[in-house]
N, C-alpha and C. Protein backbone atom coordinates (compact mmCIF):
# COMPACT_ATOMS: atom_id res chain seq x y z
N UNK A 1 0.82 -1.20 0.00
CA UNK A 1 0.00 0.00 0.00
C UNK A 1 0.85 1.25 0.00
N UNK A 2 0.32 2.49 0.17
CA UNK A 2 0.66 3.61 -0.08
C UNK A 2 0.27 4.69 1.22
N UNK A 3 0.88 5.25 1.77
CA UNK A 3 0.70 6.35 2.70
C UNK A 3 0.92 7.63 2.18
N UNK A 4 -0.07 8.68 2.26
CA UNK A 4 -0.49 9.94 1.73
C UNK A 4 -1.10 11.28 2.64
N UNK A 5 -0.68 11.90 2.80
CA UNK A 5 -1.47 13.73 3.30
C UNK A 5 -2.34 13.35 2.15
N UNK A 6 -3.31 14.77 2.79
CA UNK A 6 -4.29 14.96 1.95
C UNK A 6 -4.17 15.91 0.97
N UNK A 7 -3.09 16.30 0.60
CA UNK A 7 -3.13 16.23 -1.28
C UNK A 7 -2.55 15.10 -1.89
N UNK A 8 -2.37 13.94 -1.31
CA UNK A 8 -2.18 13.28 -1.76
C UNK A 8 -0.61 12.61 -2.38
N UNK A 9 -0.09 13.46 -1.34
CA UNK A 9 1.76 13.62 -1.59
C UNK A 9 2.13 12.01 -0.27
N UNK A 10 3.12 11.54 -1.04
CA UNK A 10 3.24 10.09 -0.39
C UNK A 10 4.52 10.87 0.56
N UNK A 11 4.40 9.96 1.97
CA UNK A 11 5.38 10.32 3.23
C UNK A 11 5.46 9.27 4.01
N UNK A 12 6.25 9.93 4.63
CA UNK A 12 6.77 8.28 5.64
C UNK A 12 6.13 8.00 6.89
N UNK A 13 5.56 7.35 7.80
CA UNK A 13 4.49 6.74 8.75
C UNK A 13 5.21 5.43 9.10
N UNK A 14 4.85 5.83 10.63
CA UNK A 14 5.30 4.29 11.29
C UNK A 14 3.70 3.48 11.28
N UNK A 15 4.43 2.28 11.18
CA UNK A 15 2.86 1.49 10.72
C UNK A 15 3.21 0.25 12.12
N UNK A 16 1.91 -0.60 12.54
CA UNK A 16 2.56 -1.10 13.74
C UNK A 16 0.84 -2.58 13.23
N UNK A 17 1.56 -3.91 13.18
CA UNK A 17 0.23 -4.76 12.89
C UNK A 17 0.14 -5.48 14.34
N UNK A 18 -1.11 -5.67 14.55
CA UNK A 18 -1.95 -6.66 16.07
C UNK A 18 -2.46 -7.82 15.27
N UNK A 19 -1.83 -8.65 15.96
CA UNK A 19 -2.74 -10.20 15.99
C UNK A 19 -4.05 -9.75 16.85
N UNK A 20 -5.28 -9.54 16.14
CA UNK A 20 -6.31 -8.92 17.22
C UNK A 20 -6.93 -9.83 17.63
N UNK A 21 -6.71 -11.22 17.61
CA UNK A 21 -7.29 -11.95 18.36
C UNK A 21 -6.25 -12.04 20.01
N UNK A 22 -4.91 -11.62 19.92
CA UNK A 22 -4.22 -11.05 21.04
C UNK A 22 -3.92 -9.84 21.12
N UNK A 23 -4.47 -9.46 20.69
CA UNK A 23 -3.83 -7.55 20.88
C UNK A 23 -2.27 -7.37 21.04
N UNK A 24 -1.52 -8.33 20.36
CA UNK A 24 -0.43 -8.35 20.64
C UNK A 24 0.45 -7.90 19.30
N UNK A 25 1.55 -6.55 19.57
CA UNK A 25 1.96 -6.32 18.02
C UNK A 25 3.05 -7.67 17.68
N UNK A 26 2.80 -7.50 16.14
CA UNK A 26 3.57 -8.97 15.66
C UNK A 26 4.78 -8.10 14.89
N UNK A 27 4.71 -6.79 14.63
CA UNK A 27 5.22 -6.63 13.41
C UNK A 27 5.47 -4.92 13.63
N UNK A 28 6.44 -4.10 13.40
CA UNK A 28 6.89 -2.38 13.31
C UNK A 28 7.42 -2.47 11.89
N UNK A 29 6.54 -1.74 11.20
CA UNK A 29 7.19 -1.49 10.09
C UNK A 29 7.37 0.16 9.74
N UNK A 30 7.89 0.72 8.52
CA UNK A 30 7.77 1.97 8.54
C UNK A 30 8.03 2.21 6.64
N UNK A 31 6.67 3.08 6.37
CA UNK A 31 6.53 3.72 5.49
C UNK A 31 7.56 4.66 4.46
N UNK A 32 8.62 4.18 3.40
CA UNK A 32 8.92 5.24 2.62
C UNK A 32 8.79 6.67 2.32
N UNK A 33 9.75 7.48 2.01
CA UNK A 33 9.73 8.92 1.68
C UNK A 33 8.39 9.12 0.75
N UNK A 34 8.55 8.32 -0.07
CA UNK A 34 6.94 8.33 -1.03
C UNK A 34 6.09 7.38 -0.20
N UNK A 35 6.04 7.34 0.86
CA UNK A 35 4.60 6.60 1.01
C UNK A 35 4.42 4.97 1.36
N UNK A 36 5.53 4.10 0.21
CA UNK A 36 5.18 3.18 -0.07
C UNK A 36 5.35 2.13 0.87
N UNK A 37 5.05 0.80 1.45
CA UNK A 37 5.10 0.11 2.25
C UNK A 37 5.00 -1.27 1.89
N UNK A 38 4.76 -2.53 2.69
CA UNK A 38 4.85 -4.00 2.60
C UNK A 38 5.33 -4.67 3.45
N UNK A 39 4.21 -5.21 3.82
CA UNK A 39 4.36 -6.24 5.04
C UNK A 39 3.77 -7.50 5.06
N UNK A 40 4.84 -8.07 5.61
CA UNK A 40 4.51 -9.74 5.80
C UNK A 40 4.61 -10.11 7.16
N UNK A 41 2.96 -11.15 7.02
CA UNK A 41 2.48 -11.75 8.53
C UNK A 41 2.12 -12.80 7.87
N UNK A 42 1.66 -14.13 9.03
CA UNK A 42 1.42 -15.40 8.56
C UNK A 42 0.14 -14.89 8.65
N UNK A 43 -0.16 -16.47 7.98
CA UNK A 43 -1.89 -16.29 7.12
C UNK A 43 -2.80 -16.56 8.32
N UNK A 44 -4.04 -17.12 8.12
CA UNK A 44 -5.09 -17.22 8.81
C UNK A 44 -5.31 -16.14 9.90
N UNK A 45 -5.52 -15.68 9.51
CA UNK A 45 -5.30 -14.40 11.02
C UNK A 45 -5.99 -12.88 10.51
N UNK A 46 -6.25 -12.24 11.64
CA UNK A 46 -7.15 -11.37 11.35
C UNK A 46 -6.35 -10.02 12.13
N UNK A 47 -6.06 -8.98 11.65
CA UNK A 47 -4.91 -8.06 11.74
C UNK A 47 -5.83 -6.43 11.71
N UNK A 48 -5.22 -5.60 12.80
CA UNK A 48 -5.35 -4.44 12.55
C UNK A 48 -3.91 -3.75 12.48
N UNK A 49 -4.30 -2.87 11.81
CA UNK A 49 -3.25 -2.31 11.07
C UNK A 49 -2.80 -0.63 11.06
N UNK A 50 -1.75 -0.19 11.54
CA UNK A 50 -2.12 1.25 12.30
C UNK A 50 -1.51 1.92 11.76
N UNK A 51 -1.56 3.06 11.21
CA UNK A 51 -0.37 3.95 10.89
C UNK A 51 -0.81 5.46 11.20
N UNK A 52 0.40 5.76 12.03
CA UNK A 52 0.88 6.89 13.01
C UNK A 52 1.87 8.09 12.21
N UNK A 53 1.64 8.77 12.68
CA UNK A 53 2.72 9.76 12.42
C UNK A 53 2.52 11.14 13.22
N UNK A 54 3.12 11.97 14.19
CA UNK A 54 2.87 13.05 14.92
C UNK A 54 2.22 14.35 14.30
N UNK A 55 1.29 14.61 15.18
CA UNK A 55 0.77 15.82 14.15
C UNK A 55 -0.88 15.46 13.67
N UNK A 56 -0.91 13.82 13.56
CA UNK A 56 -1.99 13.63 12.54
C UNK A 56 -2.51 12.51 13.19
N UNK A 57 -4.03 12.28 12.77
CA UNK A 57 -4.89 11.40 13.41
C UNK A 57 -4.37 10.23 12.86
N UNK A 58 -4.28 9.11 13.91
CA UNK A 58 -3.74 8.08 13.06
C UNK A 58 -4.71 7.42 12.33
N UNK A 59 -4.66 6.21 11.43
CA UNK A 59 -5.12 5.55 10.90
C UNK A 59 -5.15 4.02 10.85
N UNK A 60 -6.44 3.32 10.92
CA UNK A 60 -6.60 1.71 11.06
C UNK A 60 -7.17 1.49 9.97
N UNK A 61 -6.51 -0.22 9.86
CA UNK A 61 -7.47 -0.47 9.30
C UNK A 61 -7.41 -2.10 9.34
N UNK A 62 -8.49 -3.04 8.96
CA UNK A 62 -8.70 -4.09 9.40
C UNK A 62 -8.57 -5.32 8.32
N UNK A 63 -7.46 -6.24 8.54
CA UNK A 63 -7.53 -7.11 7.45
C UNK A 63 -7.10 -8.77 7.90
N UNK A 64 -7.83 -9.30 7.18
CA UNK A 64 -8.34 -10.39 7.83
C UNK A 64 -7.40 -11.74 6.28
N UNK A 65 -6.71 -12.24 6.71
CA UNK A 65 -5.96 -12.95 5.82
C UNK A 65 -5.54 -14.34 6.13
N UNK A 66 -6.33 -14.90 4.95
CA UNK A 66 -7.16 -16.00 4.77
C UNK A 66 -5.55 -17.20 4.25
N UNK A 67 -6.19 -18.28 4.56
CA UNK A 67 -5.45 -19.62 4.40
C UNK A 67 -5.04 -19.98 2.93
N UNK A 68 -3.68 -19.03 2.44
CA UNK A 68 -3.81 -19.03 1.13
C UNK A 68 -1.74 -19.01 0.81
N UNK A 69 -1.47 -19.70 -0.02
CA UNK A 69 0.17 -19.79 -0.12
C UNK A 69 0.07 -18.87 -1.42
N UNK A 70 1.19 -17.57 -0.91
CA UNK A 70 1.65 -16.44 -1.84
C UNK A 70 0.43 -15.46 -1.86
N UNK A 71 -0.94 -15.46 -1.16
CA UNK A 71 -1.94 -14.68 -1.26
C UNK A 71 -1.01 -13.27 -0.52
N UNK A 72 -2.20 -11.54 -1.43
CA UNK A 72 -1.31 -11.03 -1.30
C UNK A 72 -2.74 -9.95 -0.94
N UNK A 73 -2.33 -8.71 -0.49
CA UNK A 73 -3.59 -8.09 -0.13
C UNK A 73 -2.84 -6.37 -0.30
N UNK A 74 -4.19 -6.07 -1.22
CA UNK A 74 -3.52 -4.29 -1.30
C UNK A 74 -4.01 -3.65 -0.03
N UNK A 75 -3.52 -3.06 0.48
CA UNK A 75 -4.75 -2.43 1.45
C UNK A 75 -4.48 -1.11 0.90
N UNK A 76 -3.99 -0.65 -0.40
CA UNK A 76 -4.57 0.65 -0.97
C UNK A 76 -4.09 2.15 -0.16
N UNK A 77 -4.44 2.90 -0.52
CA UNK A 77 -3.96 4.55 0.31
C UNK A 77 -4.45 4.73 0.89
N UNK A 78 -3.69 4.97 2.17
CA UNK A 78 -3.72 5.21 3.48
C UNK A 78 -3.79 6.54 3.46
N UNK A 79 -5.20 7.72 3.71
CA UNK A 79 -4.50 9.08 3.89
C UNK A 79 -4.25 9.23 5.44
N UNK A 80 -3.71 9.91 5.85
CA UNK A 80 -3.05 10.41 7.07
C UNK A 80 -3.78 12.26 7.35
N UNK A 81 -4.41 12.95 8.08
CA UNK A 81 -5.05 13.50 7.88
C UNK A 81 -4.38 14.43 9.33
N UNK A 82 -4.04 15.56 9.08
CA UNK A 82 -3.63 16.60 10.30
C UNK A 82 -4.81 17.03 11.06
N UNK A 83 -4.53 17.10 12.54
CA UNK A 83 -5.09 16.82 13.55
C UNK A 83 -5.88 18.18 13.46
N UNK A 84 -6.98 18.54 13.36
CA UNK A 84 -7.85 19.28 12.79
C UNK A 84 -9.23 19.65 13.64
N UNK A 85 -9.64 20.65 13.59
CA UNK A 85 -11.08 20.74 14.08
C UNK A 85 -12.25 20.13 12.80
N UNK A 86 -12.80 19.08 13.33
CA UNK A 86 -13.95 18.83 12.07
C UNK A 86 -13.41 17.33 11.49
N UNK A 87 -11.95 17.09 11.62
CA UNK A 87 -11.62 15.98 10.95
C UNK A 87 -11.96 14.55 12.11
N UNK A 88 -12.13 13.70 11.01
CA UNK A 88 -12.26 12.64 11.62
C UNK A 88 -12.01 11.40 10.67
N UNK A 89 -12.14 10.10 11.43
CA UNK A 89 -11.54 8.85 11.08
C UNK A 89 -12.57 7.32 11.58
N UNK A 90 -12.31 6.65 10.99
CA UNK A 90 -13.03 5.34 11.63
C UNK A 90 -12.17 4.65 12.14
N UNK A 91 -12.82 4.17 13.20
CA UNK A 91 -12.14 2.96 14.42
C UNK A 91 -12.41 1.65 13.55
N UNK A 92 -11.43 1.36 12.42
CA UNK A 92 -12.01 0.24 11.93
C UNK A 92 -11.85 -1.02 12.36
N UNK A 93 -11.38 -1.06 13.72
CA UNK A 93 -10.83 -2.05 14.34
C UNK A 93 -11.79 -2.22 16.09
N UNK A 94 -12.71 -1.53 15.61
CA UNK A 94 -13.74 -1.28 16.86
C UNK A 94 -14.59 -2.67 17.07
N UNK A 95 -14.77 -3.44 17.75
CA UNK A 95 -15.87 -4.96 17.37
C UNK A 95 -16.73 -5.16 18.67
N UNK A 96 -17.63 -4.99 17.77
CA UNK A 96 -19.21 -4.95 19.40
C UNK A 96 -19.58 -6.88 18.91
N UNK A 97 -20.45 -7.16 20.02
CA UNK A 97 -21.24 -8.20 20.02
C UNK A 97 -22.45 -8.07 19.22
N UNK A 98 -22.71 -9.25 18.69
CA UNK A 98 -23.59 -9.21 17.42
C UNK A 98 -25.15 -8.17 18.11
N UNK A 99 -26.20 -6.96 17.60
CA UNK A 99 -26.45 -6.55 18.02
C UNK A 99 -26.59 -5.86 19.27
N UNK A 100 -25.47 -5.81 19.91
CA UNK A 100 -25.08 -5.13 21.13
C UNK A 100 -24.32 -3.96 21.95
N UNK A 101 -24.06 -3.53 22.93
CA UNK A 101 -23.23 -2.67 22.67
C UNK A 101 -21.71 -2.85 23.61
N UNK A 102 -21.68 -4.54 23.71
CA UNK A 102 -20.85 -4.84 24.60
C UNK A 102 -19.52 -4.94 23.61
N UNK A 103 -18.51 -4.34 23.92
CA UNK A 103 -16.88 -4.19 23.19
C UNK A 103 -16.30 -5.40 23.18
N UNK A 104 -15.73 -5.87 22.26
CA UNK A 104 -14.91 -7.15 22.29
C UNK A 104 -13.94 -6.92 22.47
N UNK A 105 -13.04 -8.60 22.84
CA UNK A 105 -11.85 -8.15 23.37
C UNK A 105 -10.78 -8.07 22.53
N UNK A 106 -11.37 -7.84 21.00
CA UNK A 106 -10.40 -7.52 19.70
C UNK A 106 -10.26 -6.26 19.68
N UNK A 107 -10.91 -5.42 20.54
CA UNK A 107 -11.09 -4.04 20.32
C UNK A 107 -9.72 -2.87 20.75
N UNK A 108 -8.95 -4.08 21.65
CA UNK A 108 -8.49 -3.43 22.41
C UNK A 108 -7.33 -2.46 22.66
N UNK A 109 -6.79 -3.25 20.83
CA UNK A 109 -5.60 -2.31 20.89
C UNK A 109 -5.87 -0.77 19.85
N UNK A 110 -7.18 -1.02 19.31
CA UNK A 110 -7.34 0.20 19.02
C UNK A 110 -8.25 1.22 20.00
N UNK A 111 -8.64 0.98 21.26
CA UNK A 111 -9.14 1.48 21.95
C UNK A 111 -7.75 2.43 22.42
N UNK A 112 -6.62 1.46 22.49
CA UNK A 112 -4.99 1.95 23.33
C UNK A 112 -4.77 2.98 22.73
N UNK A 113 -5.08 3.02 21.05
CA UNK A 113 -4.46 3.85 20.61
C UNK A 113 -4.98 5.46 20.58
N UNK A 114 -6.85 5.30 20.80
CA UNK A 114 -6.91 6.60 21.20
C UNK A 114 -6.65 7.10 22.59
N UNK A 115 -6.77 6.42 23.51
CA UNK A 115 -6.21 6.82 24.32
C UNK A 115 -5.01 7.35 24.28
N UNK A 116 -3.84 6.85 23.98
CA UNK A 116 -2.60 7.12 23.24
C UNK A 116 -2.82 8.90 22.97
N UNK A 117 -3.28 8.97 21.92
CA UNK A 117 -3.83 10.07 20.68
C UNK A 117 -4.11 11.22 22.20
N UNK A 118 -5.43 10.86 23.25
CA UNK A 118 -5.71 11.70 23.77
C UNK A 118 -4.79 12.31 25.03
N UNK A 119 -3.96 11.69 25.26
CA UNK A 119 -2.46 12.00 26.43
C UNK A 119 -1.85 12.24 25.79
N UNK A 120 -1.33 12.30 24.30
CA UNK A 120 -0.11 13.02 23.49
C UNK A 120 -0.81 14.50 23.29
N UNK A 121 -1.97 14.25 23.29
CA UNK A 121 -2.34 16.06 23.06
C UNK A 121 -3.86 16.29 23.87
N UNK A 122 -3.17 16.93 25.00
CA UNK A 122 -3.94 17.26 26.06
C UNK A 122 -4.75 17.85 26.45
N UNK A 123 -5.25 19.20 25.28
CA UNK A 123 -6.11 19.94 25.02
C UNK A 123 -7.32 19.01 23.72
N UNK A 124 -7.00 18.52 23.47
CA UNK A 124 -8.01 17.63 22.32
C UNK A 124 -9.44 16.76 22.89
N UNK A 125 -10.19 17.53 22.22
CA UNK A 125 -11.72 17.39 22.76
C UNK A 125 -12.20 16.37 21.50
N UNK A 126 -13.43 15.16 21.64
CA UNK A 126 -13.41 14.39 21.04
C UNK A 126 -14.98 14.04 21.11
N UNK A 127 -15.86 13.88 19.69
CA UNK A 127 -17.03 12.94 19.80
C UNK A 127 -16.95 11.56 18.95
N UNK A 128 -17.64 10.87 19.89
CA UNK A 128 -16.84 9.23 19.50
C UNK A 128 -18.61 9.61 18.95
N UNK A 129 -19.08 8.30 17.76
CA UNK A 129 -20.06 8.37 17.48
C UNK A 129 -20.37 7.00 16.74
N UNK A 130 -21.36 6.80 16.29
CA UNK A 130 -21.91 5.09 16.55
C UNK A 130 -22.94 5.81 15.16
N UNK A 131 -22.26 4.45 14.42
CA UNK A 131 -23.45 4.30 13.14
C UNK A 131 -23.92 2.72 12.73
N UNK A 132 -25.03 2.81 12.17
CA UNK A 132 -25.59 1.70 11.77
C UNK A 132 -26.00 1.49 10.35
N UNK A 133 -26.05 -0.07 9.96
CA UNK A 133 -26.68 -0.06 8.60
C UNK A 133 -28.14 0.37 8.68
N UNK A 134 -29.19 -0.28 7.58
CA UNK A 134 -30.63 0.13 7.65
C UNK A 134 -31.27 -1.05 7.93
N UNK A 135 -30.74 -1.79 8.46
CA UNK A 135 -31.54 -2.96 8.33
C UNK A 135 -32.25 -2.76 10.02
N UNK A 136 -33.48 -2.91 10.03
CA UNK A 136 -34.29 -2.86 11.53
C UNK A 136 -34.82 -1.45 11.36
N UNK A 137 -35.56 -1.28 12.62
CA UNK A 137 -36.41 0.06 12.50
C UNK A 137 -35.01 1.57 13.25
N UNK A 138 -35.70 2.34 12.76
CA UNK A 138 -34.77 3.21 12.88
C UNK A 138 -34.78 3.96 14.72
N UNK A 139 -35.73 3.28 15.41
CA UNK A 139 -35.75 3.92 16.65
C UNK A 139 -34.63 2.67 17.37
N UNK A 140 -34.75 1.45 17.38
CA UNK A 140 -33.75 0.38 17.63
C UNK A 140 -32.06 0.91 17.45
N UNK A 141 -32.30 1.36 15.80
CA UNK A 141 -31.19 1.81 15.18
C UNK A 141 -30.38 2.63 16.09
N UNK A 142 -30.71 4.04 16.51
CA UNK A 142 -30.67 4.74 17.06
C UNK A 142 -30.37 4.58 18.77
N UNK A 143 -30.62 3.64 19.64
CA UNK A 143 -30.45 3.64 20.73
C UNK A 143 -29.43 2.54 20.88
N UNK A 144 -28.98 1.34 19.56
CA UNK A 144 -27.93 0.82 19.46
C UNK A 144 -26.73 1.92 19.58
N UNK A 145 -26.67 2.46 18.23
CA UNK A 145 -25.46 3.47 18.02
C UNK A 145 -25.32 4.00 19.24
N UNK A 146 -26.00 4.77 19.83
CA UNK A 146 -25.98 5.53 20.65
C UNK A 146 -25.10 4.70 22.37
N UNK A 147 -25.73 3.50 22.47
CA UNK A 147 -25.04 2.93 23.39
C UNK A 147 -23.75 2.43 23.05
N UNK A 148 -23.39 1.61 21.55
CA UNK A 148 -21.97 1.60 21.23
C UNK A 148 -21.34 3.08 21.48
N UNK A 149 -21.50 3.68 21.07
CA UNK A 149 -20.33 4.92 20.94
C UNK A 149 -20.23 5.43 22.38
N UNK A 150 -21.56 5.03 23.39
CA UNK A 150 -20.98 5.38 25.19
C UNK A 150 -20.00 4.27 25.01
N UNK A 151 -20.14 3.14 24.86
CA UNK A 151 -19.21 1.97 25.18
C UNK A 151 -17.80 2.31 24.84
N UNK A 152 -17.55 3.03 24.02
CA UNK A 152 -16.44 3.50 23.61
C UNK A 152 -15.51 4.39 24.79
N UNK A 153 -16.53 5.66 24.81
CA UNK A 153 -16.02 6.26 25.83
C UNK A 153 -16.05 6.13 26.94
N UNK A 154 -17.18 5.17 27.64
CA UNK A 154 -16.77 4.73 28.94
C UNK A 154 -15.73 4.38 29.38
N UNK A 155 -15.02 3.50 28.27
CA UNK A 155 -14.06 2.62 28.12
C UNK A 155 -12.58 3.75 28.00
N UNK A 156 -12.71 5.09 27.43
CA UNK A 156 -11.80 5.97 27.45
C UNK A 156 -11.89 6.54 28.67
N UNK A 157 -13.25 6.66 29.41
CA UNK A 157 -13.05 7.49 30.92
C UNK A 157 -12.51 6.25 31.88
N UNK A 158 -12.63 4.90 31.77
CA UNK A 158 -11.88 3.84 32.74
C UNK A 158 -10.39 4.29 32.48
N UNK A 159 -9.77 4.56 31.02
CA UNK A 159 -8.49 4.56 30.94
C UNK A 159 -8.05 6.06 31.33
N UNK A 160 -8.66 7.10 32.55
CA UNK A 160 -7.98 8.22 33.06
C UNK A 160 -8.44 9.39 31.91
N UNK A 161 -8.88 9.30 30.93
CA UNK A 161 -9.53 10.50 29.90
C UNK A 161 -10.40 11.55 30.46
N UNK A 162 -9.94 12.41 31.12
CA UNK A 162 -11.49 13.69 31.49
C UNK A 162 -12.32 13.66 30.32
N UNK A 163 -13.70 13.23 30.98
CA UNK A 163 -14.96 13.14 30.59
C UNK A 163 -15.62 14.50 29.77
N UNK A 164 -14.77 15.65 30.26
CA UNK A 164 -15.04 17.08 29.86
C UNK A 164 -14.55 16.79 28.67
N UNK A 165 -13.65 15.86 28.02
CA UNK A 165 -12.98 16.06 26.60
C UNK A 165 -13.65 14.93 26.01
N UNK A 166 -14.99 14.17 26.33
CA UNK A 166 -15.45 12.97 25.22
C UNK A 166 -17.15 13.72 25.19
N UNK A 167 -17.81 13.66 24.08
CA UNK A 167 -18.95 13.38 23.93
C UNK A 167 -19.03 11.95 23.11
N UNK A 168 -20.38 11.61 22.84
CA UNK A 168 -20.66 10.34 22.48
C UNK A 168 -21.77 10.70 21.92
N UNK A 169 -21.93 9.79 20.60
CA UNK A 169 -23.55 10.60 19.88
C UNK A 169 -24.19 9.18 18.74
N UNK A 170 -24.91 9.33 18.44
CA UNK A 170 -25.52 8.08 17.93
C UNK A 170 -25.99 8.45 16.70
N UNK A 171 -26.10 8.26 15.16
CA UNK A 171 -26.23 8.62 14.29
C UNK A 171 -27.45 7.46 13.79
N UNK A 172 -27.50 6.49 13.89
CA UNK A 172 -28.31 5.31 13.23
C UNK A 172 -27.69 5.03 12.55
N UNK A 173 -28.91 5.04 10.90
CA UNK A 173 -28.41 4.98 9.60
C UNK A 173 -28.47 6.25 8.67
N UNK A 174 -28.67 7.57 9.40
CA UNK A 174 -28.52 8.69 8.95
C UNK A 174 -27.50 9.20 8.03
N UNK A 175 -26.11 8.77 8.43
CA UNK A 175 -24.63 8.79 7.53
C UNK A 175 -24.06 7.94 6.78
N UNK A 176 -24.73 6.80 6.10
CA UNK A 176 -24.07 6.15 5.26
C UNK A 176 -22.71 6.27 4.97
N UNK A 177 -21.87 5.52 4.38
CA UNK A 177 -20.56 6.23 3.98
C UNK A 177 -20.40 4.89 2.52
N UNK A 178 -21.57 4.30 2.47
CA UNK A 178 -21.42 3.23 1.50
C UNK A 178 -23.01 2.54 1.47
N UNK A 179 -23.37 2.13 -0.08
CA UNK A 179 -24.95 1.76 -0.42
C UNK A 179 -25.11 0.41 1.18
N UNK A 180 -26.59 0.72 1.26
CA UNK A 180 -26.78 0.14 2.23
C UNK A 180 -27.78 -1.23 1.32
N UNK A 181 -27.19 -1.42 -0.45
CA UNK A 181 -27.62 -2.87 -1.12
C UNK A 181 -27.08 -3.66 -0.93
N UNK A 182 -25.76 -3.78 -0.33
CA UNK A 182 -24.83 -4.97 -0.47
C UNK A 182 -24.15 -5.39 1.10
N UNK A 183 -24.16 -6.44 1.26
CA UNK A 183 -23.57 -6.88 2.86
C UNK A 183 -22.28 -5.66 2.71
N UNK A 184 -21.45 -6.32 2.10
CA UNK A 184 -20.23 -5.10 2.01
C UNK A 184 -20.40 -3.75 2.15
N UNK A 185 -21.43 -2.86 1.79
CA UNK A 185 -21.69 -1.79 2.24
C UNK A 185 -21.94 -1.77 3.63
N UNK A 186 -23.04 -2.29 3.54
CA UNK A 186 -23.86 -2.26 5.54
C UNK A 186 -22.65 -2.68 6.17
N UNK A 187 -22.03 -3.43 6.06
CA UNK A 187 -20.58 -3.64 7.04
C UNK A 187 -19.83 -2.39 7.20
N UNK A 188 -19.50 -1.37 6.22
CA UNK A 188 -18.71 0.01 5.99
C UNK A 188 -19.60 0.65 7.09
N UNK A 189 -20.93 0.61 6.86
CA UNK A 189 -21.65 1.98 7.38
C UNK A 189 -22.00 1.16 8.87
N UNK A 190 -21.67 0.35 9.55
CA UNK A 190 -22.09 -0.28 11.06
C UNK A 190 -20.74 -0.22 10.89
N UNK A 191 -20.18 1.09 11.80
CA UNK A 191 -18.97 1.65 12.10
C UNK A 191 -18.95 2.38 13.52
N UNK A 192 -17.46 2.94 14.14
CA UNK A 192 -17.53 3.97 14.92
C UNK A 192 -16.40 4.91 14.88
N UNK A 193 -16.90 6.12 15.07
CA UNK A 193 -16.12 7.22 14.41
C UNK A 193 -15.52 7.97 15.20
N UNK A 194 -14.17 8.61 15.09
CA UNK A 194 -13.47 9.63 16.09
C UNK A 194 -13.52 10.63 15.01
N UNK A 195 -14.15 12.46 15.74
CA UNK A 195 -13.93 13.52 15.51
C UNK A 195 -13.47 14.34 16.34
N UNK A 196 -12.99 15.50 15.76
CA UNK A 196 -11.94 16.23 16.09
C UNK A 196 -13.10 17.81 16.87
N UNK A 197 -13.65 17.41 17.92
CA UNK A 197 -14.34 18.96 17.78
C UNK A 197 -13.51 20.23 18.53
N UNK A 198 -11.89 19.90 19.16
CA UNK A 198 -11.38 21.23 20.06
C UNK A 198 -9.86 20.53 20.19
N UNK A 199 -9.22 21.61 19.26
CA UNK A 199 -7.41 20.69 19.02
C UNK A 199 -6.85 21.53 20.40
């Protein structure tokens, strides 16, 4: 893959992979002057994937790699996005219980990392927020999201976070970010989101 700012200029990022069935890193790698990257982990295994760099919200993302000799996986451009009022990112490494709003224990090393994010910069105010596909009625919808994205931050006020710097908000299926025709979409849009509301 490729690491990018948002014009799209390739830079260098420390990238760091979790066996997320242990939250344990397997792997430090680090991103090229242009961007470019490649990493090798054994197969069957299901991986989040982080890339950091100071200054800027980091970035996850989640890949799951299947029982296959020489299988190879793009995971595509990574933008990297400066720490911003208004900007935000998906916890793509966030995992609730099937309709619920109880956190799994895959969750955990990307939970570390905002925490991380919120003790490196101490003035940074944050709404964690909870979306859903369309499938079910939209009042259900709505009091799901809404309890995932507390689950989130509860989970940031256990780890020492002043509560004055999290809101938590529940969207449903109001924000799509992908058609809600295809499993693969509804999987994109049953997400949870970090924004930037006070750097």
């Amino acid at each position: 893959g490729k690491v990018v700012d948002e014009n799209g200029n390739g830079m260098t990022a420390d990238i760091e992979v979790i066996d997320n069935a242990t939250n344990m890193v397997v792997g430090k790698y680090k991103a090229n002057s242009d961007g470019n990257f490649r990493i090798t982990v054994p197969t069957e295994k299901n991986y989040g994937v982080v890339f950091t760099k100071p200054g800027y919200l980091y970035q996850s993302v989640n890949a799951e790699i299947p029982a296959s000799v020489g299988y190879e996986k793009d995971l595509g451009t990574i933008v990297l996005q400066k720490v911003d009022v208004g900007k935000k990112i998906v916890m793509n490494n966030i995992f609730f219980d099937f309709n619920m709003a109880t956190l799994r224990q895959e969750s955990i090393s990307e939970l570390e990392r905002a925490v991380k994010l919120m003790n490196d910069m101490v003035s940074l105010q944050i709404e964690i927020s909870g979306h859903t596909d369309n499938i079910g009625k939209q009042g259900y919808n709505q009091k799901l999201s809404e309890q995932r994205a507390k689950a989130v931050v509860d989970h940031l006020i256990s780890k020492e976070i002043d509560k004055k710097r999290l809101t938590h908000k529940g969207y449903a299926f109001n924000q799509p970010i992908a058609t809600n025709d295809t499993e693969e979409g509804r999987q994109m849009n049953r997400r949870t989101e970090f924004k930037v509301l006070k750097v």
